[in-house]
PDB file of N, CA and C in Angstrom:
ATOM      1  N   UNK A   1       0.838  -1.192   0.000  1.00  0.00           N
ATOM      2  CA  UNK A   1       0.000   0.000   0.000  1.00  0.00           C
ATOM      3  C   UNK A   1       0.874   1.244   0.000  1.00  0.00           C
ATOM      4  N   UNK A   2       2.080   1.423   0.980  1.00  0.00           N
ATOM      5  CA  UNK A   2       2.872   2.290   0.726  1.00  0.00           C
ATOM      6  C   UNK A   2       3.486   3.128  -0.781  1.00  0.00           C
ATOM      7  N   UNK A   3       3.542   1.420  -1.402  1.00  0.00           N
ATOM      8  CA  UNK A   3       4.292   2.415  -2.696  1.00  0.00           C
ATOM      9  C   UNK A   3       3.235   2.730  -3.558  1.00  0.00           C
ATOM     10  N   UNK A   4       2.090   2.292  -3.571  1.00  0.00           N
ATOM     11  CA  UNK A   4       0.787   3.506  -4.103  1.00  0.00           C
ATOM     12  C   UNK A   4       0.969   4.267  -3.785  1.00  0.00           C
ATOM     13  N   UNK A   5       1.057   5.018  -2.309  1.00  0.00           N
ATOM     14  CA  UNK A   5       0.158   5.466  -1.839  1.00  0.00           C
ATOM     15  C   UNK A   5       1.972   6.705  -2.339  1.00  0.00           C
ATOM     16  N   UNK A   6       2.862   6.441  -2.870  1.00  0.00           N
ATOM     17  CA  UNK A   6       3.961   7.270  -3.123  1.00  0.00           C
ATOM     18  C   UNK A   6       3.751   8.111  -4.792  1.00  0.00           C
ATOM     19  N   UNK A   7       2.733   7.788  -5.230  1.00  0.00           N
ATOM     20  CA  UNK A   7       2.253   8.367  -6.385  1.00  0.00           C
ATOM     21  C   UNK A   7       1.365   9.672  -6.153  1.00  0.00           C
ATOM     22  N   UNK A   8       1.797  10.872  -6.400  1.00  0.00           N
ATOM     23  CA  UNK A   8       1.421  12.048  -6.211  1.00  0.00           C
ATOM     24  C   UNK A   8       0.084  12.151  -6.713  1.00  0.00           C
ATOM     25  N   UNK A   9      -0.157  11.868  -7.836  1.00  0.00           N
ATOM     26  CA  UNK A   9      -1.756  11.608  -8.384  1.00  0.00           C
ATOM     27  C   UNK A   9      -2.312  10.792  -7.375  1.00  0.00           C
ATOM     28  N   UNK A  10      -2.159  10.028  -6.771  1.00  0.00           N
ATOM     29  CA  UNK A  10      -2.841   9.096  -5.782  1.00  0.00           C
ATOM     30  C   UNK A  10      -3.444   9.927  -4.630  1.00  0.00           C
ATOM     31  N   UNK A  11      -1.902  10.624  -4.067  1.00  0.00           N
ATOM     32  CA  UNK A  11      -2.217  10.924  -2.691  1.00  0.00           C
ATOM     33  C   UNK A  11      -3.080  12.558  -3.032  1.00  0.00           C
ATOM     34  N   UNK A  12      -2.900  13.172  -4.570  1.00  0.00           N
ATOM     35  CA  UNK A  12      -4.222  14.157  -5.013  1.00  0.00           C
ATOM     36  C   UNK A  12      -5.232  13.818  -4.680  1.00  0.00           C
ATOM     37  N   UNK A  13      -5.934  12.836  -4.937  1.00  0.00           N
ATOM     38  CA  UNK A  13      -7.345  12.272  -4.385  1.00  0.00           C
ATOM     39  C   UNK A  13      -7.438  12.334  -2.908  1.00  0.00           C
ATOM     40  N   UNK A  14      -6.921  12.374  -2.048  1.00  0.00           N
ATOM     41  CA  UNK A  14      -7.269  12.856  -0.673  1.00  0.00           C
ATOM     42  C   UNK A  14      -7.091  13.882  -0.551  1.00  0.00           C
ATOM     43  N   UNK A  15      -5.849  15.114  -0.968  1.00  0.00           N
ATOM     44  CA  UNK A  15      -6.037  16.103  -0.492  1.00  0.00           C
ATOM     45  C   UNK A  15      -7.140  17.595  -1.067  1.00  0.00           C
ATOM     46  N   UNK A  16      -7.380  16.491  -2.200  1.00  0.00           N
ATOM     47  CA  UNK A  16      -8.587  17.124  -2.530  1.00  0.00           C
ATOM     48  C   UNK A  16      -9.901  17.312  -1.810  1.00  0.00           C
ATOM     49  N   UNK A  17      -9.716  16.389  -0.762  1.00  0.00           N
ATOM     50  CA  UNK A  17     -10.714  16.245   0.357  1.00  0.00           C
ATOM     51  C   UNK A  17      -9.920  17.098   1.313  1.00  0.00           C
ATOM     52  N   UNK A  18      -8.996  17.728   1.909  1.00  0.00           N
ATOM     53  CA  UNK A  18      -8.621  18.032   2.729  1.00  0.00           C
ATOM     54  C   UNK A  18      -7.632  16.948   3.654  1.00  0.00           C
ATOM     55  N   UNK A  19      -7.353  16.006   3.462  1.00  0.00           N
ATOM     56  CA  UNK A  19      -7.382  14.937   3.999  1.00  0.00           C
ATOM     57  C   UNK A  19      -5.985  14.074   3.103  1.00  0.00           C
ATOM     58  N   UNK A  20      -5.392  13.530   4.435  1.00  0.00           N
ATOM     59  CA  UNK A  20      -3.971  12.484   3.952  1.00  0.00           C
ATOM     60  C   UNK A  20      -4.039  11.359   3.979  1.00  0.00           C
ATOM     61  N   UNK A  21      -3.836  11.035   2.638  1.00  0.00           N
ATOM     62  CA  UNK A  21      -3.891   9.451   2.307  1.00  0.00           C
ATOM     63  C   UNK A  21      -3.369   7.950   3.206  1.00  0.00           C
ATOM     64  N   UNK A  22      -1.805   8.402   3.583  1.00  0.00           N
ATOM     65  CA  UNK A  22      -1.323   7.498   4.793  1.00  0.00           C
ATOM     66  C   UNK A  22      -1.889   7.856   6.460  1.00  0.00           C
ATOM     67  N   UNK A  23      -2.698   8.977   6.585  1.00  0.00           N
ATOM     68  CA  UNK A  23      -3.007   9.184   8.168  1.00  0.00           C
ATOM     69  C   UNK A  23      -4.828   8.637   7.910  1.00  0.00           C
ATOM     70  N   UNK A  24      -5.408   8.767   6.655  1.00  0.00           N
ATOM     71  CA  UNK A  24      -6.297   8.215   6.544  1.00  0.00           C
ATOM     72  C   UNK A  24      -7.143   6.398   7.013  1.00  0.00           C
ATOM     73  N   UNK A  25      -5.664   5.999   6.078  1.00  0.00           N
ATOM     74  CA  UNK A  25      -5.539   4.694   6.225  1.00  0.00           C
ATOM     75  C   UNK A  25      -4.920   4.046   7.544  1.00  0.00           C
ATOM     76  N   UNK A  26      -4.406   4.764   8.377  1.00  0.00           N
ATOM     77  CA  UNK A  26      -3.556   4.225   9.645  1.00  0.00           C
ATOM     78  C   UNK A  26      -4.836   4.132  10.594  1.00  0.00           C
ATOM     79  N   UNK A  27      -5.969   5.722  10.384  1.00  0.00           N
ATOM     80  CA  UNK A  27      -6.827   5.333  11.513  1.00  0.00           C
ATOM     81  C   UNK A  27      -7.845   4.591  11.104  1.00  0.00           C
ATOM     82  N   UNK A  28      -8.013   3.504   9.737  1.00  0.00           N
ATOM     83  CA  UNK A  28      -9.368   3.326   9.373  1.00  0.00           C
ATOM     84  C   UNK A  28      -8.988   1.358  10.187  1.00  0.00           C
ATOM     85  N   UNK A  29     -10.489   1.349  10.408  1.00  0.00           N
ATOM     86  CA  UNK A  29     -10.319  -0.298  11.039  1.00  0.00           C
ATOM     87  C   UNK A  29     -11.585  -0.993   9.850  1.00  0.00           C
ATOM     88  N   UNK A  30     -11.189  -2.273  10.122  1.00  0.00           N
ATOM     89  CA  UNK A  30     -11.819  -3.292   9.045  1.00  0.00           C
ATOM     90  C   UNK A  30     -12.295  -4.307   9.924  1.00  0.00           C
ATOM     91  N   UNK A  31     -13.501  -4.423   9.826  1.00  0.00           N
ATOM     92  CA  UNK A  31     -14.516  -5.202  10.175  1.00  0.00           C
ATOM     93  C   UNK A  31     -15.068  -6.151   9.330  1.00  0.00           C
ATOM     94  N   UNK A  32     -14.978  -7.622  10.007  1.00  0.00           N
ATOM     95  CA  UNK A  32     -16.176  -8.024   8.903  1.00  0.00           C
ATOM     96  C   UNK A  32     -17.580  -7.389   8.844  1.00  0.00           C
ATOM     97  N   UNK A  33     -18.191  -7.703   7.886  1.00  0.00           N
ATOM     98  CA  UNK A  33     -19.994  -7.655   8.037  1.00  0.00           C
ATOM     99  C   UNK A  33     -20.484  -8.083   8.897  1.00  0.00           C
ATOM    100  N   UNK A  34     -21.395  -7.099   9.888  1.00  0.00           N
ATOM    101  CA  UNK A  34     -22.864  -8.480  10.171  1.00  0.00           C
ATOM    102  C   UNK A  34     -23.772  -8.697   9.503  1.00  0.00           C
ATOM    103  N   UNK A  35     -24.473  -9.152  10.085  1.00  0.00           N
ATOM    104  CA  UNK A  35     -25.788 -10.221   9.445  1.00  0.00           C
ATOM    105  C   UNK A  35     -26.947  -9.113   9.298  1.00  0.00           C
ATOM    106  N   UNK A  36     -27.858  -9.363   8.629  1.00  0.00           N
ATOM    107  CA  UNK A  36     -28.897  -8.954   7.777  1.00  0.00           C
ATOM    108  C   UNK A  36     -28.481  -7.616   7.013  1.00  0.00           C
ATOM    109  N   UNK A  37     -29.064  -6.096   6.979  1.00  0.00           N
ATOM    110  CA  UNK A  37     -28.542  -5.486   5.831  1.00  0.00           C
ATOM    111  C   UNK A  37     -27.524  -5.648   5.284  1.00  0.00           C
ATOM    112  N   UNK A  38     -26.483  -5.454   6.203  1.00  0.00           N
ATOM    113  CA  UNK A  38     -25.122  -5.545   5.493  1.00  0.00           C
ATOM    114  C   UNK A  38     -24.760  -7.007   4.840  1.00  0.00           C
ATOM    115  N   UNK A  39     -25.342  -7.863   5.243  1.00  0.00           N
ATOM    116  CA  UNK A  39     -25.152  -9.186   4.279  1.00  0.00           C
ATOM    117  C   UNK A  39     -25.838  -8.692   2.762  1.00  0.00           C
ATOM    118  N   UNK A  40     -26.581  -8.346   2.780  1.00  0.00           N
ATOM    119  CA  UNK A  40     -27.383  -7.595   1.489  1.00  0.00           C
ATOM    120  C   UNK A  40     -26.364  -7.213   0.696  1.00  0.00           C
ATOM    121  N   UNK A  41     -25.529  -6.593   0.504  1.00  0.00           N
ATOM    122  CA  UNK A  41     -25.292  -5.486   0.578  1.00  0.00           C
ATOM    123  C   UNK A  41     -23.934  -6.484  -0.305  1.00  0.00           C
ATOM    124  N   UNK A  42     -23.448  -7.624   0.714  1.00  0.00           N
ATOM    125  CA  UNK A  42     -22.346  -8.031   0.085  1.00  0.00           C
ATOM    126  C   UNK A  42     -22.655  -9.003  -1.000  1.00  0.00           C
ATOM    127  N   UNK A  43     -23.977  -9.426  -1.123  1.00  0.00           N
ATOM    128  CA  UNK A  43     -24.363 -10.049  -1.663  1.00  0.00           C
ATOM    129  C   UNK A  43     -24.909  -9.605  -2.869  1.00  0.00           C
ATOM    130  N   UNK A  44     -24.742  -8.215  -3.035  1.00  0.00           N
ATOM    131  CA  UNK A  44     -24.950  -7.306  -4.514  1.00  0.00           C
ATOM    132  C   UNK A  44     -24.121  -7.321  -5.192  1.00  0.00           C
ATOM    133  N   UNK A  45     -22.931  -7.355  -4.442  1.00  0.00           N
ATOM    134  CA  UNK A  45     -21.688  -7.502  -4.939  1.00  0.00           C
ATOM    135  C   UNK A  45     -20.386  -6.516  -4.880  1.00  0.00           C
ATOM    136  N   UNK A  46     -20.717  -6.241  -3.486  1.00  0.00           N
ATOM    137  CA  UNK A  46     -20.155  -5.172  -3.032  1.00  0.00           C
ATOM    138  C   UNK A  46     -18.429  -6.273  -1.969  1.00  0.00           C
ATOM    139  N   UNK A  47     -17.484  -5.650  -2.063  1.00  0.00           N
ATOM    140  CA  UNK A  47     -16.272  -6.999  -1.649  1.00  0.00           C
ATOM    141  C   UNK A  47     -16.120  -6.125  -0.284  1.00  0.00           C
ATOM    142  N   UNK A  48     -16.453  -4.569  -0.104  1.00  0.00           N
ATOM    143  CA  UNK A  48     -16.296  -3.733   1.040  1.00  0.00           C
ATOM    144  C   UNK A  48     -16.973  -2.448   1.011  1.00  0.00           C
ATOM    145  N   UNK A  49     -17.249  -1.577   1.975  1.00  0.00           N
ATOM    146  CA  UNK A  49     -18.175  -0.114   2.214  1.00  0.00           C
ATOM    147  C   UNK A  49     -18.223   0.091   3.326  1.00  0.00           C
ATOM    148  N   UNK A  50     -18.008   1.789   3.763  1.00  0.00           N
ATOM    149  CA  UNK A  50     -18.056   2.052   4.519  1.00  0.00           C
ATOM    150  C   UNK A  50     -19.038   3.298   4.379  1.00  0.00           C
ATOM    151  N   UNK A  51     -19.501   4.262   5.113  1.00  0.00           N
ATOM    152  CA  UNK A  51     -20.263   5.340   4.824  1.00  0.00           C
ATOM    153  C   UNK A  51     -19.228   6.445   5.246  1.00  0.00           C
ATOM    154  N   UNK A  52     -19.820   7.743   4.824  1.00  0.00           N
ATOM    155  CA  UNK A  52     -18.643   8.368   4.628  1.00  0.00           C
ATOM    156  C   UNK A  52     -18.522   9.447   5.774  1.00  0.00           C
ATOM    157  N   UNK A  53     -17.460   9.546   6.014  1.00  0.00           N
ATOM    158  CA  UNK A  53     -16.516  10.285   7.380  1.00  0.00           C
ATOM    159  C   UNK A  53     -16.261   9.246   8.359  1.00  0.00           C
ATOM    160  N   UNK A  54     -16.614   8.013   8.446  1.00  0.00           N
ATOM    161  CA  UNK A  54     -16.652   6.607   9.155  1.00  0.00           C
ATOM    162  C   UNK A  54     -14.971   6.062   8.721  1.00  0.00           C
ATOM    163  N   UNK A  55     -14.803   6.097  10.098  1.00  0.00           N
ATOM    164  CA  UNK A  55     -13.289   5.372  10.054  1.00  0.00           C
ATOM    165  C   UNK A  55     -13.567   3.996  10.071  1.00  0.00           C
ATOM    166  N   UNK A  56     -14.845   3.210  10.005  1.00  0.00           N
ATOM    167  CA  UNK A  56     -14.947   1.556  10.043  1.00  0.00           C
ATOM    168  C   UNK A  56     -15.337   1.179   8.766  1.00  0.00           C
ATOM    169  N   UNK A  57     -14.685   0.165   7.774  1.00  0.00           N
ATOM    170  CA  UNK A  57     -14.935  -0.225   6.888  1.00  0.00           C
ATOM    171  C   UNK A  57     -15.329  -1.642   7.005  1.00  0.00           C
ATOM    172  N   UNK A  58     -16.446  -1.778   6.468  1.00  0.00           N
ATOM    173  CA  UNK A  58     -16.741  -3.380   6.516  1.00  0.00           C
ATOM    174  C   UNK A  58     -16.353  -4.255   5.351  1.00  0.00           C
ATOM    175  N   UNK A  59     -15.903  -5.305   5.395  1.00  0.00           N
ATOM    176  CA  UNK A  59     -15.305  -5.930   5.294  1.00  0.00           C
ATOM    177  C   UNK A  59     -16.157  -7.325   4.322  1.00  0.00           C
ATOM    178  N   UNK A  60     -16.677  -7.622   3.165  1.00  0.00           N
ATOM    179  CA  UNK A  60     -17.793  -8.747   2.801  1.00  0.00           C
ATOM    180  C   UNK A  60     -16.734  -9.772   2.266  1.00  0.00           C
ATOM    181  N   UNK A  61     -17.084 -11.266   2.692  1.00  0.00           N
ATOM    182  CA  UNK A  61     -16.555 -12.313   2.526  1.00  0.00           C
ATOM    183  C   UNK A  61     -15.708 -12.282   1.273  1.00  0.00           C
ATOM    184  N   UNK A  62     -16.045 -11.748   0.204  1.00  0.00           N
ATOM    185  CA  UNK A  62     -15.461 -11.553  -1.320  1.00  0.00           C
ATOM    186  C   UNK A  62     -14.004 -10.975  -1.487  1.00  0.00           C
ATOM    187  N   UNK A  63     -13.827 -10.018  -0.112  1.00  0.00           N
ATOM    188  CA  UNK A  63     -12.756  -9.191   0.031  1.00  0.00           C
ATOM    189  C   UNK A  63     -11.508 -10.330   0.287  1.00  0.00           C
ATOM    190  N   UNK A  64     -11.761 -11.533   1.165  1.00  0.00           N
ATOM    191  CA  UNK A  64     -11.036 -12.207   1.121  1.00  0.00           C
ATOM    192  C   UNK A  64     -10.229 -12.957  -0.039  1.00  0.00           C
ATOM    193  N   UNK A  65     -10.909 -12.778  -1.130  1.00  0.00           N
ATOM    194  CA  UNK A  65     -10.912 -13.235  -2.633  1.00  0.00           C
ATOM    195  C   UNK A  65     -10.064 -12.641  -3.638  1.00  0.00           C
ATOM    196  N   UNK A  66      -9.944 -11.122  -3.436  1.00  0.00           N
ATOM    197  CA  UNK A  66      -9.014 -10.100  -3.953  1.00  0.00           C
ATOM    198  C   UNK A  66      -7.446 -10.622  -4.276  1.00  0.00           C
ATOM    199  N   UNK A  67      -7.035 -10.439  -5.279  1.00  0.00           N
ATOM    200  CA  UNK A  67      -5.778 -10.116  -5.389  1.00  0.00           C
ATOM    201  C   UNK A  67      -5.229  -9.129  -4.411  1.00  0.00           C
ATOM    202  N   UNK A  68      -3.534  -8.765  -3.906  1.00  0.00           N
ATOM    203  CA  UNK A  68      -3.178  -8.167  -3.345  1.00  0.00           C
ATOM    204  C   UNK A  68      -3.525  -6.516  -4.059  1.00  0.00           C
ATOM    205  N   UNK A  69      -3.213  -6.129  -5.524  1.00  0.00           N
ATOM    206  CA  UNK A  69      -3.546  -5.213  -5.911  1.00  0.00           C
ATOM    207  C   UNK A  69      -4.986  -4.775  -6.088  1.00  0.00           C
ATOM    208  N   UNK A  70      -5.673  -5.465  -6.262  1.00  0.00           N
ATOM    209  CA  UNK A  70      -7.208  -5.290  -6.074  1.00  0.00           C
ATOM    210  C   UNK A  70      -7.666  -4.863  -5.105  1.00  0.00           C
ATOM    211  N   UNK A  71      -7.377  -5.732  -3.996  1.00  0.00           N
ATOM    212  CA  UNK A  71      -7.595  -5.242  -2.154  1.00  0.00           C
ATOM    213  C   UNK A  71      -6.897  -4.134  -2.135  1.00  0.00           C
ATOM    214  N   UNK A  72      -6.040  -3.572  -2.658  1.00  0.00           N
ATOM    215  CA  UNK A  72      -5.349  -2.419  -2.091  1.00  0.00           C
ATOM    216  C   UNK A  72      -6.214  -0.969  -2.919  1.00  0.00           C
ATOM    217  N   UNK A  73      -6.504  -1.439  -3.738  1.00  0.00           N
ATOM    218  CA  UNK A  73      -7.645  -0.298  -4.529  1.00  0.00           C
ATOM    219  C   UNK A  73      -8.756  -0.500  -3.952  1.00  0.00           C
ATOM    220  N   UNK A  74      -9.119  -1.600  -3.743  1.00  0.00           N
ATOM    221  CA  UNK A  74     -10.225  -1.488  -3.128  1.00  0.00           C
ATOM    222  C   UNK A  74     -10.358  -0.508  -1.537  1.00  0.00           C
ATOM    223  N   UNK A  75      -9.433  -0.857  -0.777  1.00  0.00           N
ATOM    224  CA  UNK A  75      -8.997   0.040   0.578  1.00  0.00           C
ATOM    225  C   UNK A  75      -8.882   1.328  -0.158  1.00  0.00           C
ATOM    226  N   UNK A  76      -8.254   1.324  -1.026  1.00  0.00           N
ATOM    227  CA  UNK A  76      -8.151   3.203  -0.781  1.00  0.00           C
ATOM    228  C   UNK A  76      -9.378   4.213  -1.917  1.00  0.00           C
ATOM    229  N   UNK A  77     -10.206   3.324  -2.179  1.00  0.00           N
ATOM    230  CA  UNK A  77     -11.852   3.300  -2.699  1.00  0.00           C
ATOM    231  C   UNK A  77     -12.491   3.896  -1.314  1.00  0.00           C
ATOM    232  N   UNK A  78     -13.007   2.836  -0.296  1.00  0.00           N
ATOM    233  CA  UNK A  78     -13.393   3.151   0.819  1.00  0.00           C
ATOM    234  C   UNK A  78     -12.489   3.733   1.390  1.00  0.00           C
ATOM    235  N   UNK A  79     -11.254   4.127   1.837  1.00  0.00           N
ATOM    236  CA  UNK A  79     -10.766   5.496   2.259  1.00  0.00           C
ATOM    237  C   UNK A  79     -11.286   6.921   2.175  1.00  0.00           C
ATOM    238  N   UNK A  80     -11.275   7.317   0.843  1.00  0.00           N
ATOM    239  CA  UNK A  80     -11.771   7.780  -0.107  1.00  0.00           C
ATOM    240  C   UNK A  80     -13.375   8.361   0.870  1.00  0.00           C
ATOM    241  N   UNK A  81     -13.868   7.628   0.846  1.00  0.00           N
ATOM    242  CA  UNK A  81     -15.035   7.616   1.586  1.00  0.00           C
ATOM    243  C   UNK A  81     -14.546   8.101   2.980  1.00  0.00           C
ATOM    244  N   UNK A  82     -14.280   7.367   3.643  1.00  0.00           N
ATOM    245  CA  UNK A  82     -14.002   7.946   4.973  1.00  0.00           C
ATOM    246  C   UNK A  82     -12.959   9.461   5.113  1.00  0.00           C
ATOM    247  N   UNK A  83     -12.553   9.454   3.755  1.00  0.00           N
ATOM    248  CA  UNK A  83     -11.891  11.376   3.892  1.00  0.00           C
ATOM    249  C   UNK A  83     -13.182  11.968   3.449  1.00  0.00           C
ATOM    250  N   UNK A  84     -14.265  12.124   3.056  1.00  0.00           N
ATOM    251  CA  UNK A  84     -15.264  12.739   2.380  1.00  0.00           C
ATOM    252  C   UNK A  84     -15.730  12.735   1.511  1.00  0.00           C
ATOM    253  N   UNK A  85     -15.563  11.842   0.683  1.00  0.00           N
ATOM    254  CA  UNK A  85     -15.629  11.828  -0.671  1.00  0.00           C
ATOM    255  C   UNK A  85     -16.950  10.718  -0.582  1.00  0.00           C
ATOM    256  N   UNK A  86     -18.406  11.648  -1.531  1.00  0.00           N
ATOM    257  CA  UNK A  86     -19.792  10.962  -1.690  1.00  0.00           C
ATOM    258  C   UNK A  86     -19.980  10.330  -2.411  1.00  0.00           C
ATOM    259  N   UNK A  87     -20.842   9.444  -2.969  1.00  0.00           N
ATOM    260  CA  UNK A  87     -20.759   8.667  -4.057  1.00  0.00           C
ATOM    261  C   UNK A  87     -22.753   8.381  -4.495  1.00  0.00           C
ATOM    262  N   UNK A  88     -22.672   8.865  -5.451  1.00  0.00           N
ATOM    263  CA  UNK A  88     -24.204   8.514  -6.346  1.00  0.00           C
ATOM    264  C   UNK A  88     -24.709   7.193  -5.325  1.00  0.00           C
ATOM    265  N   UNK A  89     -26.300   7.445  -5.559  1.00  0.00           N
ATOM    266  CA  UNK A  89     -26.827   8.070  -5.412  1.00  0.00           C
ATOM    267  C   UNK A  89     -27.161   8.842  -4.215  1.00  0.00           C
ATOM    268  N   UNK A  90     -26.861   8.622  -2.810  1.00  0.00           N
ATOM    269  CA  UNK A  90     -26.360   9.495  -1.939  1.00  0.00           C
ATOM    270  C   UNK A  90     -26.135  10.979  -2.102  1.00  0.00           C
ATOM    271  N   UNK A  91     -24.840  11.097  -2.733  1.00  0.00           N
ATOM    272  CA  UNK A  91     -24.379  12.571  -3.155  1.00  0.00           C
ATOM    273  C   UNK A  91     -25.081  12.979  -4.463  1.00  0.00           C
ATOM    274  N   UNK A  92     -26.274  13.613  -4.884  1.00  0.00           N
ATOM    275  CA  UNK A  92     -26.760  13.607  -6.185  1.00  0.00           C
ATOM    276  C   UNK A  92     -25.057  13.906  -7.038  1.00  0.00           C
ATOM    277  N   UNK A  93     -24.097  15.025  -6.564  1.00  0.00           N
ATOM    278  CA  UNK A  93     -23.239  15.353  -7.218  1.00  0.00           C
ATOM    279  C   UNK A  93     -21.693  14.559  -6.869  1.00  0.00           C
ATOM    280  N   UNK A  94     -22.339  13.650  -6.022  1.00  0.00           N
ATOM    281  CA  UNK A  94     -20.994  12.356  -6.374  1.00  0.00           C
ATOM    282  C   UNK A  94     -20.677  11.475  -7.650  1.00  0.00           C
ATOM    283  N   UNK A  95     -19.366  10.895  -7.685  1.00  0.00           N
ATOM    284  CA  UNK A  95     -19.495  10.163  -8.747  1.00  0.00           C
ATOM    285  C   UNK A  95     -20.062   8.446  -8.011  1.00  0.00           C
ATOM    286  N   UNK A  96     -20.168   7.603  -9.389  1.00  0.00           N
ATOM    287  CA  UNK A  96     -20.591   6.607  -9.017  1.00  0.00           C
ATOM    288  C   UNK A  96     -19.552   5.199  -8.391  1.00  0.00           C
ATOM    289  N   UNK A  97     -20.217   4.277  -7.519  1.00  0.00           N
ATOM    290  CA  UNK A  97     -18.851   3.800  -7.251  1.00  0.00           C
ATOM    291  C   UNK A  97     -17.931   3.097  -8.204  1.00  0.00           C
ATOM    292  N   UNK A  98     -18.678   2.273  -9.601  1.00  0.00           N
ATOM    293  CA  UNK A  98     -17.473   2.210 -10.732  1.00  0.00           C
ATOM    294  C   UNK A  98     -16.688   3.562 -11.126  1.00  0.00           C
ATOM    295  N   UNK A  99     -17.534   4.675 -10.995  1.00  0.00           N
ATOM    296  CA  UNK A  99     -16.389   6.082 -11.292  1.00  0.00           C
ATOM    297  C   UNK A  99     -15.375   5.861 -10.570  1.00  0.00           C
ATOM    298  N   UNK A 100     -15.853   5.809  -8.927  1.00  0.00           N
ATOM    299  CA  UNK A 100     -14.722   5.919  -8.236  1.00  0.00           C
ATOM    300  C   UNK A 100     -13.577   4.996  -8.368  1.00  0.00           C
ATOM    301  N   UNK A 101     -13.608   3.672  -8.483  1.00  0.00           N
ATOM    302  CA  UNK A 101     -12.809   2.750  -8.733  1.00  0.00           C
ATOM    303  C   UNK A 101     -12.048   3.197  -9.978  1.00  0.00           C
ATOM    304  N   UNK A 102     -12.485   3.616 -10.784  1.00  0.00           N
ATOM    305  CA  UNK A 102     -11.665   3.826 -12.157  1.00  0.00           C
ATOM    306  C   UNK A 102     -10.731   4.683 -11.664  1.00  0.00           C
ATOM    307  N   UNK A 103     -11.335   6.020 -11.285  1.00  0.00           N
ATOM    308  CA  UNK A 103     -10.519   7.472 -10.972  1.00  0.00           C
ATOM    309  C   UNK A 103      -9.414   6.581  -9.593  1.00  0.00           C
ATOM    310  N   UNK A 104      -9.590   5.829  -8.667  1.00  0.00           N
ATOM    311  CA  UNK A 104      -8.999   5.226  -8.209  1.00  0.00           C
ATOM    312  C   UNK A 104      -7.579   4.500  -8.912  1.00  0.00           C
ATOM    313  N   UNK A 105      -8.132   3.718  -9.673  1.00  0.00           N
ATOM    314  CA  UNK A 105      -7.334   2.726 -10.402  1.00  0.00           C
ATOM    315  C   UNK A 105      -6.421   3.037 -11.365  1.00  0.00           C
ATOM    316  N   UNK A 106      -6.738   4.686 -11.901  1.00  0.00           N
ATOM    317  CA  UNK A 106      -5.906   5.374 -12.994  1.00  0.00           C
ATOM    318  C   UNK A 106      -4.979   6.116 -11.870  1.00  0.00           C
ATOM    319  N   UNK A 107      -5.456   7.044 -11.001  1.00  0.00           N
ATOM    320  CA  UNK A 107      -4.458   7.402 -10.222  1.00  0.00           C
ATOM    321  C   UNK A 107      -3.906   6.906  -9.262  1.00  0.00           C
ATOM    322  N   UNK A 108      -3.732   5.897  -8.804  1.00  0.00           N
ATOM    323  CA  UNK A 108      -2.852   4.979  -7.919  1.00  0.00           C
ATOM    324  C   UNK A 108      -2.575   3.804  -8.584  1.00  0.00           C
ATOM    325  N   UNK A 109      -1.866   4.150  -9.509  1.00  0.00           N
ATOM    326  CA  UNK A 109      -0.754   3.272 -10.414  1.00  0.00           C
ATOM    327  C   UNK A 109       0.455   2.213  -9.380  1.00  0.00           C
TER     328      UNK A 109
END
């Protein structure tokens, strides 16, 4: 995660929130899911989510499944979230969460 997180375009996406990419990630904790909504939820096909300004990210069985580079976009997806950043339909003027993953995935090379 470090040497992502050493790509200046990367660590742009947080401070565009106000917010630092490595102090982000140091205070965020990972939880699995519980049971009923949030099983929903993983079962859409969601691998992790957190809501946003929430330092707890949950965690859906799928996440275990990830490649190392996948899981690591995926973490700094929900980061992302927990610095401020909204996401459709929630934020009418968020992007959506495939946006985010892309804009993710292009800038943290």
């Amino acid at each position: 995660m470090e040497l992502i997180l050493r790509d200046p375009s990367c660590r742009g996406l947080f401070l565009e929130l106000d917010s630092d990419a490595v102090r982000t990630l140091q205070y965020s904790i990972y939880v699995p899911v519980r049971h009923g909504v949030e099983t929903e939820i993983c079962e859409r096909g969601a691998v992790a989510y957190t809501e946003v300004g929430s330092s707890v990210t949950r965690l859906c069985p799928g996440f275990a499944r990830l490649g190392d580079r996948r899981a690591a976009l995926t973490l700094l997806h929900e980061a992302l979230h927990c610095a401020g950043l909204g996401e459709k339909p929630l934020a009418a003027d968020g992007l959506t969460s495939d946006q985010i993953t892309r804009l993710v995935t292009r800038e943290c090379r």
